[in-house]
N, C-alpha and C. Protein backbone atom coordinates (compact mmCIF):
# COMPACT_ATOMS: atom_id res chain seq x y z
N UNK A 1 88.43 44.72 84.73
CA UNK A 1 89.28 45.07 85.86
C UNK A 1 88.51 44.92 87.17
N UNK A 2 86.94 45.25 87.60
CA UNK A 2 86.47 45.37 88.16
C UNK A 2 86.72 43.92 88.59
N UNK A 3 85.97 42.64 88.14
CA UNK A 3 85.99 41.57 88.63
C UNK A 3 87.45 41.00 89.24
N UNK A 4 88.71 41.15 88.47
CA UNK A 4 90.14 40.86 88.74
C UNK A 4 90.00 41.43 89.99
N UNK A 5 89.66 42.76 90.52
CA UNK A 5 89.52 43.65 91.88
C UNK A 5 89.12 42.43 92.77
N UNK A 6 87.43 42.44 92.49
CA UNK A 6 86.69 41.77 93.16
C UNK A 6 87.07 40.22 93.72
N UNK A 7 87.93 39.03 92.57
CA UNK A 7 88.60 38.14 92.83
C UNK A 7 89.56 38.16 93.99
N UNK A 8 90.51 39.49 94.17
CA UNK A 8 91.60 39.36 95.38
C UNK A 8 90.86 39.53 96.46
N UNK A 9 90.03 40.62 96.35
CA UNK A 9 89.39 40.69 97.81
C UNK A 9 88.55 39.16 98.07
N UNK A 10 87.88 38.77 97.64
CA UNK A 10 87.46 37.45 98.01
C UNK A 10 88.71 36.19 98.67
N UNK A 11 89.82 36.37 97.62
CA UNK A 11 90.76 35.47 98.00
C UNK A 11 91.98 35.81 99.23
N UNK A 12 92.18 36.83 99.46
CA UNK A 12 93.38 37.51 99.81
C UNK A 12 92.38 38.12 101.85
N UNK A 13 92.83 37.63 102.78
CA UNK A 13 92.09 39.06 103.68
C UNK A 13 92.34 39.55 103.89
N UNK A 14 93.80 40.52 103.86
CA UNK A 14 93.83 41.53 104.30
C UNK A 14 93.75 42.51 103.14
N UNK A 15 92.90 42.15 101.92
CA UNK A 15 92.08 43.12 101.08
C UNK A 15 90.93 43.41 101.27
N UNK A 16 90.80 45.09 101.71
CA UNK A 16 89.93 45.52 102.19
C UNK A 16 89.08 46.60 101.60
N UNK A 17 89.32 46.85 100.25
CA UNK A 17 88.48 47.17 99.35
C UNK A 17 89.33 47.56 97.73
N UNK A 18 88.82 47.99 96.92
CA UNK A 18 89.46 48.14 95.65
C UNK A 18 90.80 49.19 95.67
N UNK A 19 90.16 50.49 96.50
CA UNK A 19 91.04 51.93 96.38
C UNK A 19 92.24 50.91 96.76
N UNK A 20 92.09 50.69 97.75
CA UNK A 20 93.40 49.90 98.82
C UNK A 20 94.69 49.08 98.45
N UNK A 21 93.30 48.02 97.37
CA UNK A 21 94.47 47.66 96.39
C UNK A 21 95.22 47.88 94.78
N UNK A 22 94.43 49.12 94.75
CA UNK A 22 94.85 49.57 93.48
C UNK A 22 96.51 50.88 94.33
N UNK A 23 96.17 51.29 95.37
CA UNK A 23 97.41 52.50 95.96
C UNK A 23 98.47 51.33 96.11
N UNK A 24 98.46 50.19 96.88
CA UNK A 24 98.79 49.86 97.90
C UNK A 24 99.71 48.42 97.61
N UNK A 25 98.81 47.36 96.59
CA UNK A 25 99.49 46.44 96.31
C UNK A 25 100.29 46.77 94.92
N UNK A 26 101.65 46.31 94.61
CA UNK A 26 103.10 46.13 93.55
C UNK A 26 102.10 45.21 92.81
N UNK A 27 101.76 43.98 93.13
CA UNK A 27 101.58 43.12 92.11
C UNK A 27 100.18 43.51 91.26
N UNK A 28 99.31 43.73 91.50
CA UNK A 28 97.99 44.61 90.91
C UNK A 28 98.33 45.29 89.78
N UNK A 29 99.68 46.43 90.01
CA UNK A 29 100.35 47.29 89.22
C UNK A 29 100.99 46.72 88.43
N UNK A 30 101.60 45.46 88.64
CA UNK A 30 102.52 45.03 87.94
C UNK A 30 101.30 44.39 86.75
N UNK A 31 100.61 43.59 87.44
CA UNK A 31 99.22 42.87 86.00
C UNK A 31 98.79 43.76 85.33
N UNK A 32 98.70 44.70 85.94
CA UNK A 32 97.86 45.99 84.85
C UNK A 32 98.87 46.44 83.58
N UNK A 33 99.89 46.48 84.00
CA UNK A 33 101.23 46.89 83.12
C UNK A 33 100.97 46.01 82.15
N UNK A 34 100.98 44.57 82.54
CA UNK A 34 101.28 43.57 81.41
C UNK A 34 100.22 43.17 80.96
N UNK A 35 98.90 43.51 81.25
CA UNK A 35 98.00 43.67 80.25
C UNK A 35 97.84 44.19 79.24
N UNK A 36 98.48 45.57 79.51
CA UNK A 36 98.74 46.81 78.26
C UNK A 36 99.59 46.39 77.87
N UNK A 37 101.11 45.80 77.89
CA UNK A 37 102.08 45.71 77.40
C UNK A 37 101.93 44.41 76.46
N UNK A 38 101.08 43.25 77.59
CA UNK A 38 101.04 41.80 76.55
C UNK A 38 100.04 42.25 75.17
N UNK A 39 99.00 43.21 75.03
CA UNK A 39 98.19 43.46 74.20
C UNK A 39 99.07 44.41 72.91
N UNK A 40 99.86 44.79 72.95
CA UNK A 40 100.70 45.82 72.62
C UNK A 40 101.40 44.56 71.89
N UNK A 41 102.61 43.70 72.78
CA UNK A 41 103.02 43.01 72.26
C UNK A 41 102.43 42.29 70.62
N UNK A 42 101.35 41.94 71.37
CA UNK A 42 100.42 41.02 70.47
C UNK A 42 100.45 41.91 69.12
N UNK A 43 100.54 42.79 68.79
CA UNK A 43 100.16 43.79 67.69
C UNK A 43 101.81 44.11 66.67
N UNK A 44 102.68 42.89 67.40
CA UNK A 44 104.29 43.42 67.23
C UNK A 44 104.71 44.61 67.36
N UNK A 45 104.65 45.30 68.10
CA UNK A 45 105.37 46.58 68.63
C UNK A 45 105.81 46.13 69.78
N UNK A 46 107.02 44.99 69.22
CA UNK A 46 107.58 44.30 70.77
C UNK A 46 108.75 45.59 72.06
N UNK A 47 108.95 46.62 71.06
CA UNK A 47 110.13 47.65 71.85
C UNK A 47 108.79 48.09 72.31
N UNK A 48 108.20 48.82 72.12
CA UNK A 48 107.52 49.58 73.12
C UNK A 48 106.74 48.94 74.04
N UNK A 49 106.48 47.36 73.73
CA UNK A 49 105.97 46.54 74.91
C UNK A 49 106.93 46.31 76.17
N UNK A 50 108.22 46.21 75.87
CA UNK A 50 109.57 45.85 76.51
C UNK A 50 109.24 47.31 77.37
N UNK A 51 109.25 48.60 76.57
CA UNK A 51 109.72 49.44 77.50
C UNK A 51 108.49 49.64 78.70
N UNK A 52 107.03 49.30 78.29
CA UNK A 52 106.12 49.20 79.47
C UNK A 52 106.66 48.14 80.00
N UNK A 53 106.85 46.88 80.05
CA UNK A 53 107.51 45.49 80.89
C UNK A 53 108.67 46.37 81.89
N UNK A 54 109.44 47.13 81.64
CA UNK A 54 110.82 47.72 82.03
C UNK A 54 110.28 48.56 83.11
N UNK A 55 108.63 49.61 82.30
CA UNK A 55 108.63 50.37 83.82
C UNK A 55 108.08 50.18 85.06
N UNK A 56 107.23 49.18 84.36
CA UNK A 56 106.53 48.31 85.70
C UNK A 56 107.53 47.99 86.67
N UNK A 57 108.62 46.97 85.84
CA UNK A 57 109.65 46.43 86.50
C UNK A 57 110.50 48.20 87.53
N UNK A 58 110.36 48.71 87.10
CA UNK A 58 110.45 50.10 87.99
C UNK A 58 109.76 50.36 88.71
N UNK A 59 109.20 50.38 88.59
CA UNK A 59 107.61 51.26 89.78
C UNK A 59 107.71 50.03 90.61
N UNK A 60 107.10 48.88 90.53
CA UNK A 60 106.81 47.57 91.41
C UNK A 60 107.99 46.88 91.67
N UNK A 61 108.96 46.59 90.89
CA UNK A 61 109.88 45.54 91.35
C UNK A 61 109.91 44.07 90.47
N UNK A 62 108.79 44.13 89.46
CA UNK A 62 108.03 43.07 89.20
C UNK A 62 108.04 43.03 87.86
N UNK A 63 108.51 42.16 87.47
CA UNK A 63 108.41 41.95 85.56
C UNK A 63 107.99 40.75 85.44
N UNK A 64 107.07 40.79 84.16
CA UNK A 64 106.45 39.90 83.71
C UNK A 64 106.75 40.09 82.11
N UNK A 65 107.16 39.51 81.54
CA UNK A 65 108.01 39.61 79.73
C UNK A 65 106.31 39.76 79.46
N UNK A 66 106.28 40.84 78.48
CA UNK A 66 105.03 40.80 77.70
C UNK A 66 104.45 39.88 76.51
N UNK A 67 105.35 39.24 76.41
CA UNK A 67 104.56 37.61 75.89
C UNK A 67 104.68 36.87 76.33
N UNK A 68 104.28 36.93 77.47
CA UNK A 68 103.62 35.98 78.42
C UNK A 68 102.51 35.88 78.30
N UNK A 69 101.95 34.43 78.29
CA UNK A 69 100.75 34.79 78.71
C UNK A 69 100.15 33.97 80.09
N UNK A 70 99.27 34.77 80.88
CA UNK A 70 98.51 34.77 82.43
C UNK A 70 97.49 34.31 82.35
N UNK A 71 97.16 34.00 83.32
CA UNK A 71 95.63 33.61 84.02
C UNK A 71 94.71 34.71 84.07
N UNK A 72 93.53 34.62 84.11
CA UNK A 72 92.14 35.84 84.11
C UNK A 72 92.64 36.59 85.38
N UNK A 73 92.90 36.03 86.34
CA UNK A 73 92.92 36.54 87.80
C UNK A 73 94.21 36.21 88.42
N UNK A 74 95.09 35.87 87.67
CA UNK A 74 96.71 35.89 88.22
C UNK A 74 96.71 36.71 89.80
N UNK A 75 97.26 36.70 90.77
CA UNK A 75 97.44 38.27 91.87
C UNK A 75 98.87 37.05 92.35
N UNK A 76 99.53 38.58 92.41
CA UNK A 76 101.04 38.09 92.93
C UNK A 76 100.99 38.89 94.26
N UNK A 77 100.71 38.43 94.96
CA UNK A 77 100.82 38.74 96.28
C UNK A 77 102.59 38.95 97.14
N UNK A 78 102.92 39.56 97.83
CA UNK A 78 104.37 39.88 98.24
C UNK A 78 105.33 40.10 97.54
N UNK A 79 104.99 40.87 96.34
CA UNK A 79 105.87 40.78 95.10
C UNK A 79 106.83 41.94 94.98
């Protein structure tokens, strides 16, 4: 997680340190979700992956189907 952190702030400028974008940015929240959820998936416990995919899609705005699969450093910026 640390490095995924470290990647936006390098790429992104108006990231201005980790706290910032862990409160602050939807899409951060939303990858973190579907990390747990795509790993979950992976194990076939596809309902309870759906229902983390669902709350993300609550909290952020932002769904990503948990078998999907992403990039190391995906960041959805304005999401």
């Amino acid at each position: 997680m640390n490095d995924f952190l470290e990647s936006i702030i390098k790429r992104d400028p108006a990231a201005k340190n980790k706290l910032a974008l862990i409160i602050a940015y939807p899409g951060i929240k939303a990858v973190f979700f579907h990390y747990m959820a795509h790993k979950i998936w992976n194990y076939n416990f596809f309902l309870i992956a759906r229902i983390i995919s669902r709350l993300s899609r609550f909290l952020t705005g932002i769904e990503i189907h948990p078998g999907a699969k992403i990039g190391k450093n995906l960041f959805i910026d304005h999401g």
